[in-house]
Protein backbone atom coordinates (compact mmCIF):
# COMPACT_ATOMS: atom_id res chain seq x y z
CA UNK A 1 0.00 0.00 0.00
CA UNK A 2 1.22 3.43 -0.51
CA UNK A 3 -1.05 5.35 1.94
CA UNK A 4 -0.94 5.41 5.81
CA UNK A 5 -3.71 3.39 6.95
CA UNK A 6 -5.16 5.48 9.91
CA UNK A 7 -8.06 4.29 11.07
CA UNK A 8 -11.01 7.30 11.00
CA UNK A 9 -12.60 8.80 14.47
CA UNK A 10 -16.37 8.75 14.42
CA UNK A 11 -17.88 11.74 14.60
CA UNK A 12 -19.18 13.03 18.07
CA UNK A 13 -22.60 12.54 18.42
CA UNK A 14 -24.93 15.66 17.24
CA UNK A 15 -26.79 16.83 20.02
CA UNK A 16 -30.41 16.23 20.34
CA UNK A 17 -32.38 18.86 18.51
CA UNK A 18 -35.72 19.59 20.70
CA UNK A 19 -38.35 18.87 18.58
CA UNK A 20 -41.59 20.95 19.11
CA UNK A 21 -44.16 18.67 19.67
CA UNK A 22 -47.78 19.74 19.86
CA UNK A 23 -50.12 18.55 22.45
CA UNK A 24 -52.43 15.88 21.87
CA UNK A 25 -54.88 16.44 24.36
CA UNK A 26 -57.95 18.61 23.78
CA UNK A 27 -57.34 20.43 26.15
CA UNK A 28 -54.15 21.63 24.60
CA UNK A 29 -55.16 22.67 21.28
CA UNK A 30 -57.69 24.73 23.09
CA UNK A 31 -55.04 26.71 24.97
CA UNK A 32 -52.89 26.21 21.56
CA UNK A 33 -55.69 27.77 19.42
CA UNK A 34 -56.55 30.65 22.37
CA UNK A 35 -52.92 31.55 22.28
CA UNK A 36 -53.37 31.90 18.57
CA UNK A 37 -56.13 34.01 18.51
CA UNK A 38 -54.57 35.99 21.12
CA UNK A 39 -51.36 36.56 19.34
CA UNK A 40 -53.04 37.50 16.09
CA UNK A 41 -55.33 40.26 18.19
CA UNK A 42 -52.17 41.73 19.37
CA UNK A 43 -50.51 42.12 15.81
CA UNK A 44 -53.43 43.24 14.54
CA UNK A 45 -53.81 45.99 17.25
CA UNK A 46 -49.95 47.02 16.91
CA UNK A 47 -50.39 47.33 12.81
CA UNK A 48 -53.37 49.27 13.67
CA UNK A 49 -51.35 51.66 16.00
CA UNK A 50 -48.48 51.82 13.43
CA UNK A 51 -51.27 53.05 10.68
CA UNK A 52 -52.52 55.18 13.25
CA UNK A 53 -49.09 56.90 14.26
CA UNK A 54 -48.16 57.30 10.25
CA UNK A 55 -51.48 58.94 9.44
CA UNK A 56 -50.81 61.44 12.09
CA UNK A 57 -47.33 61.85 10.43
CA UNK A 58 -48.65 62.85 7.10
CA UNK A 59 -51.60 65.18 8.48
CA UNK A 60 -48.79 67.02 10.45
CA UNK A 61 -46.95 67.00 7.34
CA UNK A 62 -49.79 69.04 5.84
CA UNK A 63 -50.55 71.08 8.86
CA UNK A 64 -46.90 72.35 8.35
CA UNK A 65 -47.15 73.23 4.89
CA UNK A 66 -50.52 75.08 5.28
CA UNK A 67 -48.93 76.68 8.55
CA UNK A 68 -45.74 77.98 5.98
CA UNK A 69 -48.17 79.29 3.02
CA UNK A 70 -49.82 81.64 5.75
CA UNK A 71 -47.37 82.51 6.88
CA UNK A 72 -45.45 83.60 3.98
CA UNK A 73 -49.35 84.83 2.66
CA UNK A 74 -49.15 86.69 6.37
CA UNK A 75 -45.09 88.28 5.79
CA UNK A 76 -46.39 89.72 2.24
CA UNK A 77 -49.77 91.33 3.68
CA UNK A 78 -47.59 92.75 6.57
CA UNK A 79 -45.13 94.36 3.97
CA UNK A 80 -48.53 95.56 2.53
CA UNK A 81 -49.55 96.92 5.48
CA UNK A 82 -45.99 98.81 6.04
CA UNK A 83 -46.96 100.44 2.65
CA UNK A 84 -50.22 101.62 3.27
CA UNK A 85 -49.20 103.25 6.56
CA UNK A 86 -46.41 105.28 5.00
CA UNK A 87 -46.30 108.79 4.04
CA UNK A 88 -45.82 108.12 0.74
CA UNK A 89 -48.71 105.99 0.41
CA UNK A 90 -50.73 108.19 1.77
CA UNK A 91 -49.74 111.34 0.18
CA UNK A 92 -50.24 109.66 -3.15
CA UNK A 93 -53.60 108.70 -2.64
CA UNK A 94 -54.21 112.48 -1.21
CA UNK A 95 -53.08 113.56 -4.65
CA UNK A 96 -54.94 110.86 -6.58
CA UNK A 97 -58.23 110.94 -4.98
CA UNK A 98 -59.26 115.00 -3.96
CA UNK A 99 -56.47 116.19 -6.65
CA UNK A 100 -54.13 117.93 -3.37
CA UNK A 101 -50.70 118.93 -3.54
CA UNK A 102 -47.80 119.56 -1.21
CA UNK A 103 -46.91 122.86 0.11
CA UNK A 104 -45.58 125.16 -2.88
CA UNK A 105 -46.65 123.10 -5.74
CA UNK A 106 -48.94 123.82 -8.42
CA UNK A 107 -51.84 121.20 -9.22
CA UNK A 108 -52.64 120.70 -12.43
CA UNK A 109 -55.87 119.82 -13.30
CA UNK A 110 -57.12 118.80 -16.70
CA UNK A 111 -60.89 118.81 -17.12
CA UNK A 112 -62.27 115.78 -19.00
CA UNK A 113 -62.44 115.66 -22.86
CA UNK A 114 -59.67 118.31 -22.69
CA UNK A 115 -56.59 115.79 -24.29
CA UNK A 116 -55.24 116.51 -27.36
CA UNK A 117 -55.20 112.72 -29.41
CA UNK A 118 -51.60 111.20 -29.82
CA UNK A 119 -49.70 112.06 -32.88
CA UNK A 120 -50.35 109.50 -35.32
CA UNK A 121 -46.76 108.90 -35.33
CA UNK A 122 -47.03 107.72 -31.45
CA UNK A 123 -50.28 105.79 -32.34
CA UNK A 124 -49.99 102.30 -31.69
CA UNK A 125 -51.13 100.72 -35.28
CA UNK A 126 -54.24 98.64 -34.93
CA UNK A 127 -53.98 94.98 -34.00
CA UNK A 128 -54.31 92.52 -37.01
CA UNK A 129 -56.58 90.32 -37.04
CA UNK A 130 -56.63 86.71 -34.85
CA UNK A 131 -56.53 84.60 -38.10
CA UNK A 132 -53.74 86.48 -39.88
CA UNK A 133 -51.67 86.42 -36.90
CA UNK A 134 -52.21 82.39 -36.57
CA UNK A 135 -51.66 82.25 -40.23
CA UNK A 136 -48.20 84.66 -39.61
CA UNK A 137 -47.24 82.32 -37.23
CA UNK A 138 -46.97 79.06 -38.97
CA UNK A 139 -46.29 79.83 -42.08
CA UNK A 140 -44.23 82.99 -41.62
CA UNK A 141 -45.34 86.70 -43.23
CA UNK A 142 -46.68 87.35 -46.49
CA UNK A 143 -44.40 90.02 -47.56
């Protein structure tokens, strides 16, 4: 022979695996089945809570936004309001609405149907028509 001839070690014994074994009494598939029905209560009342707790998430979620659009809606109407209380607001719309002036200036005050018309030269040309515009659009000018 041209090996060693060693003679081979048996493996240890594998320790007992502990097997589950269900009863076989009825009166242990009743506690089996109560324990069942108990355990499947429970996870359905914690999915119900984690539902519960996300829902709330995404209304806050929403409540924040809305809270954010008023008040950047509420920083513009205060910058508003900071207009409208100034001078200059206010002695504009003197001016505007009962024609008033500051001290030392002249008012100026042109009765209706008193404008002279625009020099035709300023005068906007009239507006072509809807269709000829389209029409200039697509398929480029006429001229």
């Amino acid at each position: 022979m041209t090996g060693i001839d060693i003679a081979a070690e048996a493996p240890p014994p594998a320790a007992p695996r502990r097997r589950l074994r269900l009863p076989a009494s009825r009166g242990g598939i009743a506690w089996l089945v109560v324990l069942l029905i108990v355990g499947t209560l429970l996870a359905v009342q914690f999915g119900r809570q984690v539902y519960l707790n996300w829902e709330i998430g995404q209304r806050a979620d929403a409540i924040e936004a809305q809270i954010a659009a008023v008040e950047a809606e509420n920083a513009d109407l205060q910058a508003e309001l900071d207009y409208l209380r100034s001078d200059a607001y206010v002695s504009a719309e003197a001016r505007r609405l009962a024609n008033l002036g500051l001290p030392g200036e002249q008012v100026l005050i042109i009765p209706p149907g008193a404008e002279e018309p625009l020099p035709v030269q300023l005068a906007a040309p009239p507006p072509k028509p809807l269709l000829q515009q389209w029409v200039e659009l697509f398929f480029g000018s006429g001229s």
